[in-house]
Protein backbone atom coordinates (compact mmCIF):
# COMPACT_ATOMS: atom_id res chain seq x y z
CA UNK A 1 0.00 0.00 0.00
CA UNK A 2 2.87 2.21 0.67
CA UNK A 3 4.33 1.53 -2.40
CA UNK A 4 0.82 2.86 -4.24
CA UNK A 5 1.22 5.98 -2.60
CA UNK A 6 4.85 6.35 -3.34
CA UNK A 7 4.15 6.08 -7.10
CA UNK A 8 0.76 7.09 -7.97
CA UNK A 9 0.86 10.74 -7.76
CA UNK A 10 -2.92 11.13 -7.38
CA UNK A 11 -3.52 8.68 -4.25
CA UNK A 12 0.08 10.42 -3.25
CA UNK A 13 -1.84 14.20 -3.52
CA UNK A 14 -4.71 12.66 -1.81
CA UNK A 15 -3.00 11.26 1.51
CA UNK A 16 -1.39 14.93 1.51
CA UNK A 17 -4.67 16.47 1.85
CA UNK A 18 -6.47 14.08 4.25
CA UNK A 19 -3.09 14.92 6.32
CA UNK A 20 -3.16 18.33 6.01
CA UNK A 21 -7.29 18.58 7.37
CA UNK A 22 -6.79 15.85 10.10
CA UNK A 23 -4.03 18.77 11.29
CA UNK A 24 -5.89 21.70 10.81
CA UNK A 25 -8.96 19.53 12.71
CA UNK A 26 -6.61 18.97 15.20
CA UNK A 27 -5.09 22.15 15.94
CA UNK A 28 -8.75 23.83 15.98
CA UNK A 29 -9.55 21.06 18.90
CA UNK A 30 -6.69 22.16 20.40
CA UNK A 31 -7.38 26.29 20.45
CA UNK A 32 -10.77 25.34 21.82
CA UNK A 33 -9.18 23.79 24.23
CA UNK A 34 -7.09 26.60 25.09
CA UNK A 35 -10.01 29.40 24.73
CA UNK A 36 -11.80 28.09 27.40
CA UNK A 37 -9.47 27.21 30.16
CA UNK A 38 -8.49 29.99 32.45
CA UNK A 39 -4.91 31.13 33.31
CA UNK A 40 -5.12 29.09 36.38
CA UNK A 41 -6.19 25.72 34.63
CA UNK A 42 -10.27 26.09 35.41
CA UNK A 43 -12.68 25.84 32.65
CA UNK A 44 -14.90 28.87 31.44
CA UNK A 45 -18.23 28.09 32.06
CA UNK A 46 -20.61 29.72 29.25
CA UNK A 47 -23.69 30.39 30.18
CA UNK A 48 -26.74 29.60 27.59
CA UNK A 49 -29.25 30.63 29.58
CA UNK A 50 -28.53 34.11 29.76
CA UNK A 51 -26.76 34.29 32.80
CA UNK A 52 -27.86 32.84 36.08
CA UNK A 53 -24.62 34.35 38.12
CA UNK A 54 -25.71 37.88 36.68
CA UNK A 55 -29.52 37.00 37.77
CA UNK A 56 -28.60 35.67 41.08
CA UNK A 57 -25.92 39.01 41.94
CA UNK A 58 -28.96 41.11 41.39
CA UNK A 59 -31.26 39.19 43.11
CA UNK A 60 -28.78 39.23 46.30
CA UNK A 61 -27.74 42.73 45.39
CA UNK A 62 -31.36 43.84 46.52
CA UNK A 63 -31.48 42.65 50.01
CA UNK A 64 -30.89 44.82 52.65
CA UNK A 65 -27.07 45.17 53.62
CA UNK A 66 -25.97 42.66 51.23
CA UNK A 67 -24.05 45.81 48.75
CA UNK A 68 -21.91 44.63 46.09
CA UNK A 69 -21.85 41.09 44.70
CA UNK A 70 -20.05 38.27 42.76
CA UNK A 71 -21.15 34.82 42.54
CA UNK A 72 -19.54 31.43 40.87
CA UNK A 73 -21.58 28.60 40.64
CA UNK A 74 -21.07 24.80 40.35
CA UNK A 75 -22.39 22.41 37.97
CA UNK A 76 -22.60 18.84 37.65
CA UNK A 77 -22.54 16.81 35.00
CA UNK A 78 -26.32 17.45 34.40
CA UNK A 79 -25.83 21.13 34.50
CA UNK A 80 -27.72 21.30 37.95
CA UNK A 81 -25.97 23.82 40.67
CA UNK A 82 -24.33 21.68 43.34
CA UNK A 83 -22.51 24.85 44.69
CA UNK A 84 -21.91 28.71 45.01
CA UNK A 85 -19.46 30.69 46.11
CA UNK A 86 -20.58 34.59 46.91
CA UNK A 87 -18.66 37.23 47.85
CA UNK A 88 -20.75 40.30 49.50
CA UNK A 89 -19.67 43.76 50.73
CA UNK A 90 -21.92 43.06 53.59
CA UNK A 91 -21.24 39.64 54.29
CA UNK A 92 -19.14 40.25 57.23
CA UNK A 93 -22.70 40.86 59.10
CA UNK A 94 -24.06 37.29 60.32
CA UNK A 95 -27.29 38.28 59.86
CA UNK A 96 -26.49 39.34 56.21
CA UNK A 97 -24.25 36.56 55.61
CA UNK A 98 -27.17 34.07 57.26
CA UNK A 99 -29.82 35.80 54.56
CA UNK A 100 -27.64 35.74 51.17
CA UNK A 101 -27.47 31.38 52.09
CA UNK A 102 -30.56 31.33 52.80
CA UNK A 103 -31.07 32.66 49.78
CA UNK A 104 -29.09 30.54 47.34
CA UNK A 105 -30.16 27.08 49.36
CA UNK A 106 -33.95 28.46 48.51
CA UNK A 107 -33.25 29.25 44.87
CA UNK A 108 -31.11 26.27 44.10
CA UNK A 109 -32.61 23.85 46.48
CA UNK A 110 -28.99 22.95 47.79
CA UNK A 111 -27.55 22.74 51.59
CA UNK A 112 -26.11 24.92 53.12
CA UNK A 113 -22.80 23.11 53.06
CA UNK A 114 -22.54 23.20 49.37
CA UNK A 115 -23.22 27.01 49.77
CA UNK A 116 -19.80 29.53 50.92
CA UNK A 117 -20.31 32.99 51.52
CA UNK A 118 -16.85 35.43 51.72
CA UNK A 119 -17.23 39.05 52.67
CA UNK A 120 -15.56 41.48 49.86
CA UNK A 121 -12.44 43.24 50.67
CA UNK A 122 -12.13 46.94 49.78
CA UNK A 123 -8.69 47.82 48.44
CA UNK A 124 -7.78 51.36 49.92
CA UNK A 125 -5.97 53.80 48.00
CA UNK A 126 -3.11 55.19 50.27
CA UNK A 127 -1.46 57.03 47.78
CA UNK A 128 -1.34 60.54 47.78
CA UNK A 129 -1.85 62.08 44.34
């Protein structure tokens, strides 16, 4: 079979492009690959449905106290939330920090173990201008 190839130049011209796609194929997988894992090594999660982190940090946003907010959620396999991580400006209230898990376990219908809430640091200027 090798032989063919060596001396038909068609089959020869053939093999060359089959090559040539099964590389470009390849590096493509590859550059996905590389798109959607972070610096660190995590994997990008896209959302499809429009954004349930975005819903969920206005939704917290809103209750009393809570100020500024940032959630990551995790999926399973399914692509049910087994897990959220917020960080609130307020959360370093225990009453605050009680009512944004609350919250979350409600919405997502997940303990309270699977749910970590971090209160927001504040980075402070101290230079003088």
């Amino acid at each position: 079979m090798l032989e063919k190839l060596l001396k038909d130049p068609a089959a020869k011209d053939k093999f060359i492009k089959i090559f040539a796609a099964l590389i470009i194929i390849g590096v493509l997988l590859l550059s996905f690959d590389v798109f959607t894992t972070s610096k660190d090594g995590r994997r990008q999660i896209v959302d499809e449905d429009g954004g349930v982190e975005a819903e969920l940090c206005l939704i917290l946003s809103d209750i009393d106290g809570v100020g500024d907010v940032d959630v990551m959620l995790q999926y399973d396999n399914n692509e049910e939330i087994t897990g959220a991580i917020v960080t609130a400006s307020g959360a370093g209230d225990p009453v605050i920090k009680n009512n944004v898990i609350n919250a979350v376990m409600a919405l997502f219908n997940i303990s309270a173990a699977s749910v970590e809430v971090f209160e927001k640091t504040t980075i402070v200027d101290d230079r003088e201008d």
